[in-house]
PDB file of N, CA and C in Angstrom:
ATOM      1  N   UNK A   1      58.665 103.673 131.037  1.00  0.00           N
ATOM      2  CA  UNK A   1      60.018 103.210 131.346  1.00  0.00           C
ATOM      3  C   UNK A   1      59.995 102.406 132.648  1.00  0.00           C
ATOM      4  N   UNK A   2      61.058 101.399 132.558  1.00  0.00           N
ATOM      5  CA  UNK A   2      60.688 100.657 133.934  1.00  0.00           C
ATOM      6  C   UNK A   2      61.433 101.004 134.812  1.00  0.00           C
ATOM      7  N   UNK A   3      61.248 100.572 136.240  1.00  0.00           N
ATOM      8  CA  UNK A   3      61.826 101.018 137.301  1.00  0.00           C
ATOM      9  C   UNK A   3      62.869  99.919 137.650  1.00  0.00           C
ATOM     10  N   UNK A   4      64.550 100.615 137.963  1.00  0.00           N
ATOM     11  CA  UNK A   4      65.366  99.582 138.367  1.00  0.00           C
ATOM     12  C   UNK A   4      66.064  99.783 139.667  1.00  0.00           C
ATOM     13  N   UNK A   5      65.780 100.775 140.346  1.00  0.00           N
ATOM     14  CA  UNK A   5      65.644 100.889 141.646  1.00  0.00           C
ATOM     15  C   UNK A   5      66.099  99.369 142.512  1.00  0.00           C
ATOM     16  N   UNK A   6      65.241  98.658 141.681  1.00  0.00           N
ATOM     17  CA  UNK A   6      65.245  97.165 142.913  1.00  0.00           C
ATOM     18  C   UNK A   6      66.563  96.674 142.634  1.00  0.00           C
ATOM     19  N   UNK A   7      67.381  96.616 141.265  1.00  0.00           N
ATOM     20  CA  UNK A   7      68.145  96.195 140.698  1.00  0.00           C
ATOM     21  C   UNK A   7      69.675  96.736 141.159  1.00  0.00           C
ATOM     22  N   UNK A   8      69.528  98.404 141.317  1.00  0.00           N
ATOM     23  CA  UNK A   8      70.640  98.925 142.322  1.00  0.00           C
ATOM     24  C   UNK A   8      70.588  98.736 143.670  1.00  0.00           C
ATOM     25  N   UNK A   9      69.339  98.525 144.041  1.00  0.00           N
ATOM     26  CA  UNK A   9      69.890  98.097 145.961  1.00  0.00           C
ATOM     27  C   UNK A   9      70.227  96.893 146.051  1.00  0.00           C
ATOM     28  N   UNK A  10      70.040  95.765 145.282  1.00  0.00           N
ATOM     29  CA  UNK A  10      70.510  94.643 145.191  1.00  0.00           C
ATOM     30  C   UNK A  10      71.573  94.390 144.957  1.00  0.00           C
ATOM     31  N   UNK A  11      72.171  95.409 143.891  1.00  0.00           N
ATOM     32  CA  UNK A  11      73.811  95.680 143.491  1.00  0.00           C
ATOM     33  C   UNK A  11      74.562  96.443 144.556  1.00  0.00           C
ATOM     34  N   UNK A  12      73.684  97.309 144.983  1.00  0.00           N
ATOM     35  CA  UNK A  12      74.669  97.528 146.534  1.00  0.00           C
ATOM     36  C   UNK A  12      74.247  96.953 147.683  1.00  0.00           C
ATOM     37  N   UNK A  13      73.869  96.205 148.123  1.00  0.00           N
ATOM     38  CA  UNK A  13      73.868  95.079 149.059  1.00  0.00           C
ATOM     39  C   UNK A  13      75.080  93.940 148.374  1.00  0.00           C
ATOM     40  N   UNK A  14      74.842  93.640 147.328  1.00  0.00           N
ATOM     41  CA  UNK A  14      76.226  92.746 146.667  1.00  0.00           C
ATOM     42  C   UNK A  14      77.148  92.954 146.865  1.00  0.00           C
ATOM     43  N   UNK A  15      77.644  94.536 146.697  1.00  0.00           N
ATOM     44  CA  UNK A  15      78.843  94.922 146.864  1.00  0.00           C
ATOM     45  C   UNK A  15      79.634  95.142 148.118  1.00  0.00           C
ATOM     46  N   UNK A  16      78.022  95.161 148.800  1.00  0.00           N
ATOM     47  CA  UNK A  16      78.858  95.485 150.565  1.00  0.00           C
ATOM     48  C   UNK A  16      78.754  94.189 151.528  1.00  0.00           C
ATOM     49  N   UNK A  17      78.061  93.216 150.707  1.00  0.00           N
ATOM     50  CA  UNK A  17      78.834  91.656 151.474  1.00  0.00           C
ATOM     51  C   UNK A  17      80.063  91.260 150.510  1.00  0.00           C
ATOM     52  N   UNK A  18      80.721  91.588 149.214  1.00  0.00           N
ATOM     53  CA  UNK A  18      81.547  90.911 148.718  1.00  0.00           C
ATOM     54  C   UNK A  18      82.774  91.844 149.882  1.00  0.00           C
ATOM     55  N   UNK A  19      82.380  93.051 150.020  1.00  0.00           N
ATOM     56  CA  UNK A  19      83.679  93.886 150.681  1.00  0.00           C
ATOM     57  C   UNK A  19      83.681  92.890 152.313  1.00  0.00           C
ATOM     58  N   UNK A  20      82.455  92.527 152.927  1.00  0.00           N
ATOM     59  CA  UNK A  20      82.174  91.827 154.246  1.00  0.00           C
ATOM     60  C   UNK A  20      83.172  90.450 153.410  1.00  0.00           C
ATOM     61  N   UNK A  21      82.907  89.744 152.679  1.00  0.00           N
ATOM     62  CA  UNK A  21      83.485  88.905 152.603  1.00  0.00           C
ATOM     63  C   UNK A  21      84.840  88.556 152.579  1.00  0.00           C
ATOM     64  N   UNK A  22      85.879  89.797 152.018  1.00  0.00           N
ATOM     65  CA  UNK A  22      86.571  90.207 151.875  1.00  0.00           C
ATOM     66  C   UNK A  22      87.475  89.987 153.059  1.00  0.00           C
ATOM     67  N   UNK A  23      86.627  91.343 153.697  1.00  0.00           N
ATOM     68  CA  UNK A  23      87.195  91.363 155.501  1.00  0.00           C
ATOM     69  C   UNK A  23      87.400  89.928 156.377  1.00  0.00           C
ATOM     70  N   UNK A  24      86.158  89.211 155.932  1.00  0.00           N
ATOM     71  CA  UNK A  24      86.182  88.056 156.537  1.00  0.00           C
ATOM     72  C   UNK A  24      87.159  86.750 156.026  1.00  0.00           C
ATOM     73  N   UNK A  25      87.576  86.890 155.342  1.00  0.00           N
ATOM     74  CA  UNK A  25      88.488  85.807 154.709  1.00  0.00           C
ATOM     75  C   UNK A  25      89.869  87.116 155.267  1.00  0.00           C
ATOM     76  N   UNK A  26      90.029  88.062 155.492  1.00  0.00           N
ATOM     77  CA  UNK A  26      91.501  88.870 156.469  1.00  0.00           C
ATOM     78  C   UNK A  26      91.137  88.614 157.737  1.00  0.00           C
ATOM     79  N   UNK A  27      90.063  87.754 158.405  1.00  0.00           N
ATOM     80  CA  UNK A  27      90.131  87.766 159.965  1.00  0.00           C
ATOM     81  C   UNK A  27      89.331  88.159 160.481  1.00  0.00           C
ATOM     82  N   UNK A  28      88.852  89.372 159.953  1.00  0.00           N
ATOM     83  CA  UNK A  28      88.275  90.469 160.731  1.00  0.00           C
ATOM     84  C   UNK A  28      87.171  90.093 161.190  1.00  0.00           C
ATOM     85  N   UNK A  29      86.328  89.077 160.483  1.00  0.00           N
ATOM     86  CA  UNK A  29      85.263  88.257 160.976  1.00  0.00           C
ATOM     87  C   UNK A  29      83.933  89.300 161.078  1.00  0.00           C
ATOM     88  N   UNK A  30      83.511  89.991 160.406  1.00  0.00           N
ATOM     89  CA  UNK A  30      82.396  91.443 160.436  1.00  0.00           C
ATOM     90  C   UNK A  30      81.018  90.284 160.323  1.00  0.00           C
ATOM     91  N   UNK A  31      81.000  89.631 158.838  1.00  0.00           N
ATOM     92  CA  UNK A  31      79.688  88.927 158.789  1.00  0.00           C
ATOM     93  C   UNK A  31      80.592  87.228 158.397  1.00  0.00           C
ATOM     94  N   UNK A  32      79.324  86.543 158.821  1.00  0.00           N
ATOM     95  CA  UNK A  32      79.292  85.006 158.097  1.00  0.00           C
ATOM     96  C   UNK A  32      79.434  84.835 156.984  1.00  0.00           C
ATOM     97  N   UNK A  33      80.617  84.054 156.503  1.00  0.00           N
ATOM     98  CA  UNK A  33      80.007  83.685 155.382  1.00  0.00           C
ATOM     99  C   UNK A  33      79.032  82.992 154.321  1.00  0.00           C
ATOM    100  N   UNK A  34      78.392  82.179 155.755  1.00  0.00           N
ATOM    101  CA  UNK A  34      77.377  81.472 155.046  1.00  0.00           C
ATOM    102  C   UNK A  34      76.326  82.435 155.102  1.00  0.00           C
ATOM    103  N   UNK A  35      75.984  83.607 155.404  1.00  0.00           N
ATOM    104  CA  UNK A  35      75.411  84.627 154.922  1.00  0.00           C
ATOM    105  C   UNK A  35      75.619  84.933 153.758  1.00  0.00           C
ATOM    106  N   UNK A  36      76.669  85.281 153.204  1.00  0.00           N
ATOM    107  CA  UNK A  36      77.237  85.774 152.175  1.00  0.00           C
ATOM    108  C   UNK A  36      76.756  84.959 151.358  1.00  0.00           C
ATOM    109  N   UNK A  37      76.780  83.977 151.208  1.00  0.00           N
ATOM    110  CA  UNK A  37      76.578  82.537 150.319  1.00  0.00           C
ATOM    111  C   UNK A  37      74.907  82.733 150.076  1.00  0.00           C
ATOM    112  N   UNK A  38      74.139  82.632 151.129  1.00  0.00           N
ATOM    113  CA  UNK A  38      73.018  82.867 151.139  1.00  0.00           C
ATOM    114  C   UNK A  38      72.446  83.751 150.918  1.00  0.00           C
ATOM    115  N   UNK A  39      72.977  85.444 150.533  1.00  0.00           N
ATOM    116  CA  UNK A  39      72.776  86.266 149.689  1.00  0.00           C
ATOM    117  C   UNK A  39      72.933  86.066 148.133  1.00  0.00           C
ATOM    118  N   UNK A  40      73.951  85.454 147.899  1.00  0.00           N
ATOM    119  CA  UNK A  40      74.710  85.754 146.244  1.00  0.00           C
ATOM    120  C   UNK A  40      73.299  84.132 145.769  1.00  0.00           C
ATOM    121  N   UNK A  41      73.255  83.988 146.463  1.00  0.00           N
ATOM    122  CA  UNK A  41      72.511  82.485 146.158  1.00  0.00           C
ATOM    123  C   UNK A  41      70.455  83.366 145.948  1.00  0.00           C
ATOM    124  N   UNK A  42      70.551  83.924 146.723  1.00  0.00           N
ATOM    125  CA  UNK A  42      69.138  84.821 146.792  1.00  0.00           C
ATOM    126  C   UNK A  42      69.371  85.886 145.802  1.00  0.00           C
ATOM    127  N   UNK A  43      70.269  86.542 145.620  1.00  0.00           N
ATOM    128  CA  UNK A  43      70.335  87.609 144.508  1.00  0.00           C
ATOM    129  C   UNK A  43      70.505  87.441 143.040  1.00  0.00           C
ATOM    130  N   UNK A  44      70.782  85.971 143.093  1.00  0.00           N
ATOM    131  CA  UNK A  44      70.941  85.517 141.303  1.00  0.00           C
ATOM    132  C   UNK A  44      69.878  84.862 141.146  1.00  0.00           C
ATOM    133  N   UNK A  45      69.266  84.405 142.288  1.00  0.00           N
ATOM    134  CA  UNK A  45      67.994  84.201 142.008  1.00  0.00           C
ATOM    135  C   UNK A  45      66.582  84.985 140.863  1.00  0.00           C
ATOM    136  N   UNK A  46      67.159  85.886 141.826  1.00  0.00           N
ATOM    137  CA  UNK A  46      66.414  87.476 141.905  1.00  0.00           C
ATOM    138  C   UNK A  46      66.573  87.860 140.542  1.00  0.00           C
ATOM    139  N   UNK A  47      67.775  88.112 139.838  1.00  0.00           N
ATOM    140  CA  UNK A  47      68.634  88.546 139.015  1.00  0.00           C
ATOM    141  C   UNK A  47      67.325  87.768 137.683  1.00  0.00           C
ATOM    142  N   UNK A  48      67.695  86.487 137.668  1.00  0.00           N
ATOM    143  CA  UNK A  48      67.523  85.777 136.330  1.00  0.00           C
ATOM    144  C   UNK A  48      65.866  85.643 136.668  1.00  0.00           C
ATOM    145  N   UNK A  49      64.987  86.215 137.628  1.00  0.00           N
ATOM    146  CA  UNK A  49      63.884  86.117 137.861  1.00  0.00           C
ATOM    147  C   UNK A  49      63.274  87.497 136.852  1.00  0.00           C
ATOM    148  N   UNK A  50      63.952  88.509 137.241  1.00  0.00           N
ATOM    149  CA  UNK A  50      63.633  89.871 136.729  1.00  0.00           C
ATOM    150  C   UNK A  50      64.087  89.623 134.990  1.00  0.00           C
ATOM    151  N   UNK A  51      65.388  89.375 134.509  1.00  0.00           N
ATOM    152  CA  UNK A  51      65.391  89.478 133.361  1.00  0.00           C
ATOM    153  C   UNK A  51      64.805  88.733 132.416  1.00  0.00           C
ATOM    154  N   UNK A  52      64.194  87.596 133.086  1.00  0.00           N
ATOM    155  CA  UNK A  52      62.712  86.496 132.429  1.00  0.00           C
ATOM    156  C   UNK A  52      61.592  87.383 132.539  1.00  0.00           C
ATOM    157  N   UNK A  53      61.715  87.969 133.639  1.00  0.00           N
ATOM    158  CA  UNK A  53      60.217  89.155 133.194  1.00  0.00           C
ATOM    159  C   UNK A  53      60.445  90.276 132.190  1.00  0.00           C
ATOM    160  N   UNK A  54      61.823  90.868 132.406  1.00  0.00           N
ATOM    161  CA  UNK A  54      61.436  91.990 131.455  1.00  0.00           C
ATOM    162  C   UNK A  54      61.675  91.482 129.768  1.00  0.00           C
ATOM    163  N   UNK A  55      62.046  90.048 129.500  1.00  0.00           N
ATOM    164  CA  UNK A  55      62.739  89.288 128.397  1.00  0.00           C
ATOM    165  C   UNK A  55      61.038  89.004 127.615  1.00  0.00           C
ATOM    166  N   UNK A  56      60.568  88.710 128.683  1.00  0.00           N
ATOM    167  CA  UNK A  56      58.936  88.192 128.296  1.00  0.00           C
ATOM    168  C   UNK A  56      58.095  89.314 127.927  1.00  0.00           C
ATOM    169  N   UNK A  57      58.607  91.159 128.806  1.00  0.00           N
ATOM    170  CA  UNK A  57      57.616  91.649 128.574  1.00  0.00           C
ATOM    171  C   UNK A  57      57.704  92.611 127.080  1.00  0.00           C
ATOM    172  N   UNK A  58      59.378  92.414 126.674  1.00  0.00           N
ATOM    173  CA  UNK A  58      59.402  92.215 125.764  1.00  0.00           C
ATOM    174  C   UNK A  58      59.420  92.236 124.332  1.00  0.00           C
ATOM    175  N   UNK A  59      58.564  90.471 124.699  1.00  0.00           N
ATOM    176  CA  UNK A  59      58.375  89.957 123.701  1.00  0.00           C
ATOM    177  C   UNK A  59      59.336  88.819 123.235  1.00  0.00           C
ATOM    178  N   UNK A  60      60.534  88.726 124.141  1.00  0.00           N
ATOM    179  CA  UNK A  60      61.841  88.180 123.558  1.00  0.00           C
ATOM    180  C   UNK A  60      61.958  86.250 124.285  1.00  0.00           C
ATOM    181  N   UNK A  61      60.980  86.816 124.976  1.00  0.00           N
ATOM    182  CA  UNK A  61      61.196  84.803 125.936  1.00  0.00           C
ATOM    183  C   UNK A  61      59.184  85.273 126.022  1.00  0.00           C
ATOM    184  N   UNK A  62      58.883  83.842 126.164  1.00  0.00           N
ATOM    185  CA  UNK A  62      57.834  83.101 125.093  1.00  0.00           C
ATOM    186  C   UNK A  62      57.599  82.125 126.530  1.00  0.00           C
ATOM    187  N   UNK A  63      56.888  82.044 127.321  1.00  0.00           N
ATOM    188  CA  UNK A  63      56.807  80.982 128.838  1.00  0.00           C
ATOM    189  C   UNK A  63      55.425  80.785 128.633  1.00  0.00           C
TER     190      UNK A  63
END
């Protein structure tokens, strides 16, 4: 069975800059948003990197 471990800390790191983002568009100014940007931009990366591997391993995507 595979391990998705990597897949939930990534989903909670997501969730706790969309809440930072949140704050930051009320003022509160906690993080950047071009952080934010530069996460969701690194994590879908990530995202469609992993499901080409496990798509390939498979059997279902063909590279």
């Amino acid at each position: 069975m595979q391990s998705y471990d990597d897949f939930y800390k990534t989903e909670q790191m997501f969730y706790l800059y969309l809440i930072a983002l949140f704050l930051d568009m009320q003022d509160h100014r906690y993080v950047p948003v071009a952080l934010f940007y530069r996460f969701l931009l690194e994590s879908q990366i990530y995202f469609c990197n992993k499901k080409a591997k496990i798509l390939e391993n498979q059997g279902f995507l063909t590279i």
